[in-house]
Protein backbone atom coordinates (compact mmCIF):
# COMPACT_ATOMS: atom_id res chain seq x y z
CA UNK A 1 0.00 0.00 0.00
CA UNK A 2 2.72 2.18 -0.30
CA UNK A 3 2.50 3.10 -3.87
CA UNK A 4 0.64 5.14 -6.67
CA UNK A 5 0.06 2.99 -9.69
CA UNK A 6 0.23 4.63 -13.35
CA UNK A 7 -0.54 2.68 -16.23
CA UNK A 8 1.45 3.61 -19.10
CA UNK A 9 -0.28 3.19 -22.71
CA UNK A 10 2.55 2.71 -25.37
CA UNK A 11 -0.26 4.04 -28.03
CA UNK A 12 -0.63 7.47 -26.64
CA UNK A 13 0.61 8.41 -23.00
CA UNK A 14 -1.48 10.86 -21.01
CA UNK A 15 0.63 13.75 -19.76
CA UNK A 16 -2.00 14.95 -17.55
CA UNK A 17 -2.73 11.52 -16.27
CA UNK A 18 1.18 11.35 -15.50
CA UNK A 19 1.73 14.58 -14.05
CA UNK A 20 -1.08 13.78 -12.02
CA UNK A 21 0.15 10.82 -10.41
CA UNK A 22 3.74 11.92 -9.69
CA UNK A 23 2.20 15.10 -8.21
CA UNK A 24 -0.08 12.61 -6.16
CA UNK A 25 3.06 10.17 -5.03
CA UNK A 26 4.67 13.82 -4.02
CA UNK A 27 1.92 14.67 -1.75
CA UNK A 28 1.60 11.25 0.23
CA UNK A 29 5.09 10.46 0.24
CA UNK A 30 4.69 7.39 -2.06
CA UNK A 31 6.59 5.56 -4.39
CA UNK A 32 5.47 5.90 -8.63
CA UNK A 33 5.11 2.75 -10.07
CA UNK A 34 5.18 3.20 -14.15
CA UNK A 35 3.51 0.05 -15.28
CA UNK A 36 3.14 -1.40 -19.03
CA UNK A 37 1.46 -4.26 -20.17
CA UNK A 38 2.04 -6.04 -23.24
CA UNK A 39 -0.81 -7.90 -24.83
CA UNK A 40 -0.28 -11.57 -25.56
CA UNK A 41 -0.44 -12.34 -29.15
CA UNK A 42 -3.18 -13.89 -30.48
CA UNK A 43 -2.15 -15.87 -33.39
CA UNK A 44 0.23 -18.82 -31.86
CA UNK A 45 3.58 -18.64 -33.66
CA UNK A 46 2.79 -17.12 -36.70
CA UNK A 47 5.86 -15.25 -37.49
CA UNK A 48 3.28 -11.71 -38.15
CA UNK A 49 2.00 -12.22 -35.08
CA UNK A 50 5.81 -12.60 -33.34
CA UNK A 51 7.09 -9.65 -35.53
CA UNK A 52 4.05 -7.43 -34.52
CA UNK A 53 4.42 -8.84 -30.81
CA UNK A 54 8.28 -8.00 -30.87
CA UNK A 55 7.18 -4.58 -32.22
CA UNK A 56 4.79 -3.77 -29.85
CA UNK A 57 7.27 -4.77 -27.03
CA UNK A 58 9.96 -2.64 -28.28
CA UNK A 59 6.84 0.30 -28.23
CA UNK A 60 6.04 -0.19 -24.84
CA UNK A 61 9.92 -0.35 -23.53
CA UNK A 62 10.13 3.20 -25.43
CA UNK A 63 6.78 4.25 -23.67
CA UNK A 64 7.79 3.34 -20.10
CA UNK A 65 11.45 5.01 -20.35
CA UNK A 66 9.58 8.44 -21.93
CA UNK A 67 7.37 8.28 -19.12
CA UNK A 68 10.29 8.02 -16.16
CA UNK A 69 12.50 10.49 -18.05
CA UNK A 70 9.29 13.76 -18.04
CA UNK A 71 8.54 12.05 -14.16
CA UNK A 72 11.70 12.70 -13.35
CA UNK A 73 12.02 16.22 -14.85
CA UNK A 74 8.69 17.48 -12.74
CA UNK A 75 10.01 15.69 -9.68
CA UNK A 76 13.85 14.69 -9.40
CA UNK A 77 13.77 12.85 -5.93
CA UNK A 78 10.31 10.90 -6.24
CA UNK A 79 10.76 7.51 -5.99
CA UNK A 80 10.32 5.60 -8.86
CA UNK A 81 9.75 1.97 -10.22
CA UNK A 82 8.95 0.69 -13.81
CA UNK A 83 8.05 -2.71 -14.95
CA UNK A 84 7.27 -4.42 -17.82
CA UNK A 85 4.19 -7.05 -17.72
CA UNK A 86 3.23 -9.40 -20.33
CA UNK A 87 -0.74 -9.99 -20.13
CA UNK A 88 -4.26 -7.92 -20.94
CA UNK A 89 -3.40 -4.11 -19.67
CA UNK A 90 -7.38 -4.48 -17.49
CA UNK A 91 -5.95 -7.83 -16.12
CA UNK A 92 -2.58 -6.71 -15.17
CA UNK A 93 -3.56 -3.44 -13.61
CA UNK A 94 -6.29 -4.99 -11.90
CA UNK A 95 -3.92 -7.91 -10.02
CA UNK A 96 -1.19 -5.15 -9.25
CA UNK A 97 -4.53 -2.76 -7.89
CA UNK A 98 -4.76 -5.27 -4.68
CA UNK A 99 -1.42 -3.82 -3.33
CA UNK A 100 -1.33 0.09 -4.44
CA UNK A 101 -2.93 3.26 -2.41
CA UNK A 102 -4.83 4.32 -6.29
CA UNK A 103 -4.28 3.26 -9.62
CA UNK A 104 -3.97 6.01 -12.14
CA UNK A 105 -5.11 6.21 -15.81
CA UNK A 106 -5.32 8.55 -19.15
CA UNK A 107 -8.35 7.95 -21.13
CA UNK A 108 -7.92 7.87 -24.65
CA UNK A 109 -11.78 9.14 -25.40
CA UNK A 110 -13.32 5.63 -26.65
CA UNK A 111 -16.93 5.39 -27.47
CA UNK A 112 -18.87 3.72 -24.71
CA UNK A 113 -18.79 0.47 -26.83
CA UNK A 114 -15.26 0.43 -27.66
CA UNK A 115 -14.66 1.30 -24.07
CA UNK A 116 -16.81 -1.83 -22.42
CA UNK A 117 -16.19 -4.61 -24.84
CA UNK A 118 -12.77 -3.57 -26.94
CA UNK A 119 -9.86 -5.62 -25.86
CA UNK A 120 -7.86 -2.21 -25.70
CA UNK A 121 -10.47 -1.16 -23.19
CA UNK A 122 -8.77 -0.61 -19.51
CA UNK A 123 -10.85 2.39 -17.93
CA UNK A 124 -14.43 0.89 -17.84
CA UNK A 125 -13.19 -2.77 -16.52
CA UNK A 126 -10.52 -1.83 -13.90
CA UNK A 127 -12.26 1.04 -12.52
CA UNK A 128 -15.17 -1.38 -11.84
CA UNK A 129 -13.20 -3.96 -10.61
CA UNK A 130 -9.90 -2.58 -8.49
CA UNK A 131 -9.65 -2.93 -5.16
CA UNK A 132 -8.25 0.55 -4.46
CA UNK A 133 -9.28 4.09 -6.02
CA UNK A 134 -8.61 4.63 -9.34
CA UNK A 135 -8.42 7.58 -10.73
CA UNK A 136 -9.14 8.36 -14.73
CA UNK A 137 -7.51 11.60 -15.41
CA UNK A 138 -9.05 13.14 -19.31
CA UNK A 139 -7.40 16.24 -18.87
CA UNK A 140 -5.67 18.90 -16.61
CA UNK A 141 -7.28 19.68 -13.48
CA UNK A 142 -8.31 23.22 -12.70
CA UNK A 143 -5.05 24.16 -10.10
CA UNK A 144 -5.75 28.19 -11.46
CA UNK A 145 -9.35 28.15 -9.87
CA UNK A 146 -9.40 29.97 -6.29
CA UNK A 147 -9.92 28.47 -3.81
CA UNK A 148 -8.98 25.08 -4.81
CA UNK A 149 -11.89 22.63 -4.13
CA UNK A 150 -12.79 19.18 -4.40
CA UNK A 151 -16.80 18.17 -5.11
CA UNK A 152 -17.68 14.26 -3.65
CA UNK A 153 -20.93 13.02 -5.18
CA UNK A 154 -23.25 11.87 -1.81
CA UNK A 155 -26.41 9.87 -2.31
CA UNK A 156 -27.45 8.19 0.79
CA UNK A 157 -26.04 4.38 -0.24
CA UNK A 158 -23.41 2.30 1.81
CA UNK A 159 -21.13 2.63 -1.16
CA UNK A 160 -20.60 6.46 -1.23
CA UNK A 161 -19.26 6.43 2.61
CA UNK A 162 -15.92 5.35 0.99
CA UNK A 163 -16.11 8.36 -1.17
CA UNK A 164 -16.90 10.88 1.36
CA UNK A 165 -13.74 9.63 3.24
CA UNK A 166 -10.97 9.49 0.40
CA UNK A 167 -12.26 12.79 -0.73
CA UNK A 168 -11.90 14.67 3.20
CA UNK A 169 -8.27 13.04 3.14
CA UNK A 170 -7.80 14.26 -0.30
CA UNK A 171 -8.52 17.88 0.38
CA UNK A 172 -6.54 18.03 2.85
CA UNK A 173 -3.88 17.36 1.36
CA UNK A 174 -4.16 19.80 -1.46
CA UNK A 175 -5.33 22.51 0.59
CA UNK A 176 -8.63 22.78 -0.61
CA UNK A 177 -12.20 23.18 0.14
CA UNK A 178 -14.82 20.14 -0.29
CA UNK A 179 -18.14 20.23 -1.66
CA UNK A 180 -20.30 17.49 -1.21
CA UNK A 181 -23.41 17.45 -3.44
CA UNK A 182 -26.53 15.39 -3.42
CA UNK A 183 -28.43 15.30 -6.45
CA UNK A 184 -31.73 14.94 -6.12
CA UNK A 185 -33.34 13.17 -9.47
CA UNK A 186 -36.51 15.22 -10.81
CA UNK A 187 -39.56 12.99 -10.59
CA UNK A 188 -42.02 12.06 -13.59
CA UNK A 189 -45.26 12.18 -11.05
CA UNK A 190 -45.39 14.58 -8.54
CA UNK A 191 -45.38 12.46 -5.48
CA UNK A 192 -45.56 13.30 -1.71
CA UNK A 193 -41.87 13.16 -0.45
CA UNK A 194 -40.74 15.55 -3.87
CA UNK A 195 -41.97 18.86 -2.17
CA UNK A 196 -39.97 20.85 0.84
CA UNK A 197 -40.61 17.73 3.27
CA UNK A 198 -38.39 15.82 0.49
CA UNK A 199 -35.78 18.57 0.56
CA UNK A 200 -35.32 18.46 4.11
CA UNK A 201 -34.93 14.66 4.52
CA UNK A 202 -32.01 14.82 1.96
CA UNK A 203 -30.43 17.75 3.96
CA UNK A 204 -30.51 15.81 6.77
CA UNK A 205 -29.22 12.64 5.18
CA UNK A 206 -26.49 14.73 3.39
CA UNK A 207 -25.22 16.15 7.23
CA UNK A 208 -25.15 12.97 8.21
CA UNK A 209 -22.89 11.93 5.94
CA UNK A 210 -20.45 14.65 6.20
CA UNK A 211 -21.22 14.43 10.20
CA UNK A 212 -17.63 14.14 11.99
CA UNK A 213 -15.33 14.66 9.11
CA UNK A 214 -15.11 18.46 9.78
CA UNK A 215 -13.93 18.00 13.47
CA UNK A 216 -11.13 15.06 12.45
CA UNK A 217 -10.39 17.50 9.41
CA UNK A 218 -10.79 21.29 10.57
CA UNK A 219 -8.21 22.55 8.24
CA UNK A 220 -11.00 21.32 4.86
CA UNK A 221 -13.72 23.54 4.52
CA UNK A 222 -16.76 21.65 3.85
CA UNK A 223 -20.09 22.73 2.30
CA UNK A 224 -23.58 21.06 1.81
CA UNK A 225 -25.53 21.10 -1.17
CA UNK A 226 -28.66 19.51 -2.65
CA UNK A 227 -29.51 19.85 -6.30
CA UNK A 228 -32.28 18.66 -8.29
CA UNK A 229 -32.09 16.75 -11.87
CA UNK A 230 -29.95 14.11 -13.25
CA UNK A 231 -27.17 12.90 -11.76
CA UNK A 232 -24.45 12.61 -14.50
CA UNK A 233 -25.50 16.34 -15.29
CA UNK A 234 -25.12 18.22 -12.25
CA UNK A 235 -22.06 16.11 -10.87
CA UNK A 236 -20.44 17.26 -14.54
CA UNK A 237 -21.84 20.88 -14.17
CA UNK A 238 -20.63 21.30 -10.27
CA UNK A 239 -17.05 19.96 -10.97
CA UNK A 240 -16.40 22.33 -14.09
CA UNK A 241 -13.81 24.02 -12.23
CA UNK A 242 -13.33 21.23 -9.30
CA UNK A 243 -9.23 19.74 -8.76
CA UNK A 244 -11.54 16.05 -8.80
CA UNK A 245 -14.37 14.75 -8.44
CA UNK A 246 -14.74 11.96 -5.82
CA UNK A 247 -17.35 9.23 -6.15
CA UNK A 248 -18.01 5.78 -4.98
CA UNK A 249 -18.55 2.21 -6.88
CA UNK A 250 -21.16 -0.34 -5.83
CA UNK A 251 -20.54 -3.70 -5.89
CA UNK A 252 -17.35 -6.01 -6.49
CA UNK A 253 -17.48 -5.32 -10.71
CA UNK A 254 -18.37 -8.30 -12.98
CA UNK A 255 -18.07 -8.63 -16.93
CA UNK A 256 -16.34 -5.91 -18.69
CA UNK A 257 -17.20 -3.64 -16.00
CA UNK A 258 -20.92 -4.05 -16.47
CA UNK A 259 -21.70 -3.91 -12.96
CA UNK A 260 -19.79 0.13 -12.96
CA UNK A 261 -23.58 1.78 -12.43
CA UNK A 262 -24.48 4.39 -14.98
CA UNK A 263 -23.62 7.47 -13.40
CA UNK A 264 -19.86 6.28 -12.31
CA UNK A 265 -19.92 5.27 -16.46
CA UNK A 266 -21.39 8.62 -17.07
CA UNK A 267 -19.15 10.76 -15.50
CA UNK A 268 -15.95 8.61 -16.81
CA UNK A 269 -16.99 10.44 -20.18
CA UNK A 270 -18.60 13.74 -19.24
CA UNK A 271 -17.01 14.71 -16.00
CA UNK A 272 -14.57 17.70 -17.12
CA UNK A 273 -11.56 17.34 -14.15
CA UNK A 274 -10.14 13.11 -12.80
CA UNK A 275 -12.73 11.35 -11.39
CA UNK A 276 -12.23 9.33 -8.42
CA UNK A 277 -13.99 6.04 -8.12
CA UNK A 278 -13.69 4.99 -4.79
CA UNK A 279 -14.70 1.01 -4.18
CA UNK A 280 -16.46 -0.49 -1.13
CA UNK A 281 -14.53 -2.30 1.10
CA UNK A 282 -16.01 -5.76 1.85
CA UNK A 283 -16.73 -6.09 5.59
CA UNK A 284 -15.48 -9.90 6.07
CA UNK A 285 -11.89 -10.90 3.96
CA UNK A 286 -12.33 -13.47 0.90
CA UNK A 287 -10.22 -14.76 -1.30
CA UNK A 288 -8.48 -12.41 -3.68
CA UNK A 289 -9.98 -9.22 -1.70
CA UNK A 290 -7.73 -6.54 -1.05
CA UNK A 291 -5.54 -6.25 1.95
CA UNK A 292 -7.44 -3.50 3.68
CA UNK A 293 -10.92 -5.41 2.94
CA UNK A 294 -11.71 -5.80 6.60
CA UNK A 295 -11.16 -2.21 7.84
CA UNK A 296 -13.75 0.23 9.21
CA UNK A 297 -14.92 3.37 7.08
CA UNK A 298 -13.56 5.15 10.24
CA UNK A 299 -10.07 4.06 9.42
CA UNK A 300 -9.67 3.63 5.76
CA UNK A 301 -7.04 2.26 4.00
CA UNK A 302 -5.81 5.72 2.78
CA UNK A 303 -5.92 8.00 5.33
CA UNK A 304 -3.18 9.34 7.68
CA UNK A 305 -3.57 7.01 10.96
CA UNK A 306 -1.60 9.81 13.01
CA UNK A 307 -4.15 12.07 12.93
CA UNK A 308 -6.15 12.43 16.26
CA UNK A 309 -9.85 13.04 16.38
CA UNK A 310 -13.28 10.86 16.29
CA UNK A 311 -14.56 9.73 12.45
CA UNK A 312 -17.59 10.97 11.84
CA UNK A 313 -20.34 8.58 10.03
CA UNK A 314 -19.53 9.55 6.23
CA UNK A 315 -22.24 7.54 4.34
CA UNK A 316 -23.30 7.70 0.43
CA UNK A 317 -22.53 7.56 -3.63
């Protein structure tokens, strides 16, 4: 766990994705690891399938030794490790996920089809499946906006609890302010909990998930908000000018990522600063879960354990 995890693409590297990661690896004091994965070719030993396999090697060696040289310009004593993996880039990242603080990736823009089912696609399977933060990093994030904030998208379920506390730890670290938003879908029917009784019940609910976190973290500025409409839409529209945006992931992941939910997939293409898809920690250890799988939400696997103070009861996304 004492690592930040890039994966580098030998068909077009993300800068933003990697200056975001060795600026990360700054902050928390972590080591960079610079991973590549070569695909296995698919056509036995057919000597075009060797030849593009040797070429595609050679690509990826070039990749990972760019990558370390620019890390190295933005930050000459971060610690840094590179390694070369033979095996699907979701497979490879995934495994290596179990044992890093977050995983970092570029996104190269696919279509949402190319992005579930392709066998290039990475973001849409590991984000669904890691078992630590990943973070998917499109383009620069907004460090010229004052003051620096972070938004965390809050809805009430087990899963966003997760979120609330990565995204507390990570403004804190940057300095920054926190917004956590709930967005309140518009109903078709006018029913009897969408009027002002409504709004106050997801107030409350919202307080109660930020409940605690200022005391443990007085130097992060939080706020409250509830909007109404869709989801995707007002997360996107809040974090315009946000550092991240912090959200959580239901479920353990399944098929190509199919089990993601549609506003995590949503935002992966819309949101305009890194998303942060935080997972939910399983409260009993199985096989294959990751090391911190048994831990409270009090005391998550990425926070700093020296810090004194009573966790509050962060709850939802």
């Amino acid at each position: 766990m004492n690592e930040i995890l890039l994966g580098v693409d030998p068909r077009e590297q993300s800068v933003p994705a990697l200056v975001w990661a060795a600026d990360e690896a700054v902050r928390r004091g972590l080591v960079l690891r610079l991973v590549v994965a070569v695909p296995p070719a698919h056509d036995g030993l057919r000597y075009d399938a060797l030849a593009r396999q040797s070429a595609l090697g050679i690509r990826a060696e070039s990749a990972l030794a760019n990558a370390e040289d620019l890390v190295r310009e933005l930050h000459d004593g971060l610690r840094i490790a590179t390694e070369r993996v033979n095996g699907a880039p979701a497979t490879v990242l995934r495994d290596m996920a179990g044992h890093a603080a977050l995983v970092v990736l570029g996104s190269r823009r696919l279509g949402r089809a190319a992005e579930m089912f392709s066998e290039g696609s990475v973001v849409v399977p590991l984000t669904a499946q890691a078992g630590c933060p990943v973070v998917v990093v499109r383009a620069p994030e907004h460090t010229t906006v004052y003051p620096p904030t972070l938004v965390v998208g809050v809805d009430g379920s087990e899963s966003s609890r997760a979120a609330v506390a990565f995204a507390v730890e990570e403004a804190s670290l940057r300095a920054a302010r926190l917004r956590a938003v709930w967005v309140w879908p518009r109903s078709v029917l006018a029913r009897d909990g969408d009027g002002e009784s409504g709004l106050t019940e997801r107030r409350r609910l919202l307080a109660e998930s930020v409940a605690g976190w200022a005391e443990r973290y007085p130097d992060v500025a939080i706020s409250e908000e509830v909007l109404r409409g869709h989801p995707v839409e007002q997360l996107a529209l809040t974090s315009q000018e946000s550092l991240s945006l912090v959200v959580g992931r239901r479920g353990r992941g399944g098929y190509s990522g199919m089990r993601l939910g549609s506003t995590v997939h949503g935002l992966l293409h819309r949101a305009p600063c890194p998303v942060i898809t935080v997972p939910l920690p399983q409260r009993e250890r199985r096989t294959g879960d990751p090391p911190w799988a048994d831990r409270s939400w009090t005391d998550p696997p990425w926070t700093d354990r020296s810090r004194s103070g009573t966790a509050g009861r962060p709850l939802p996304y």
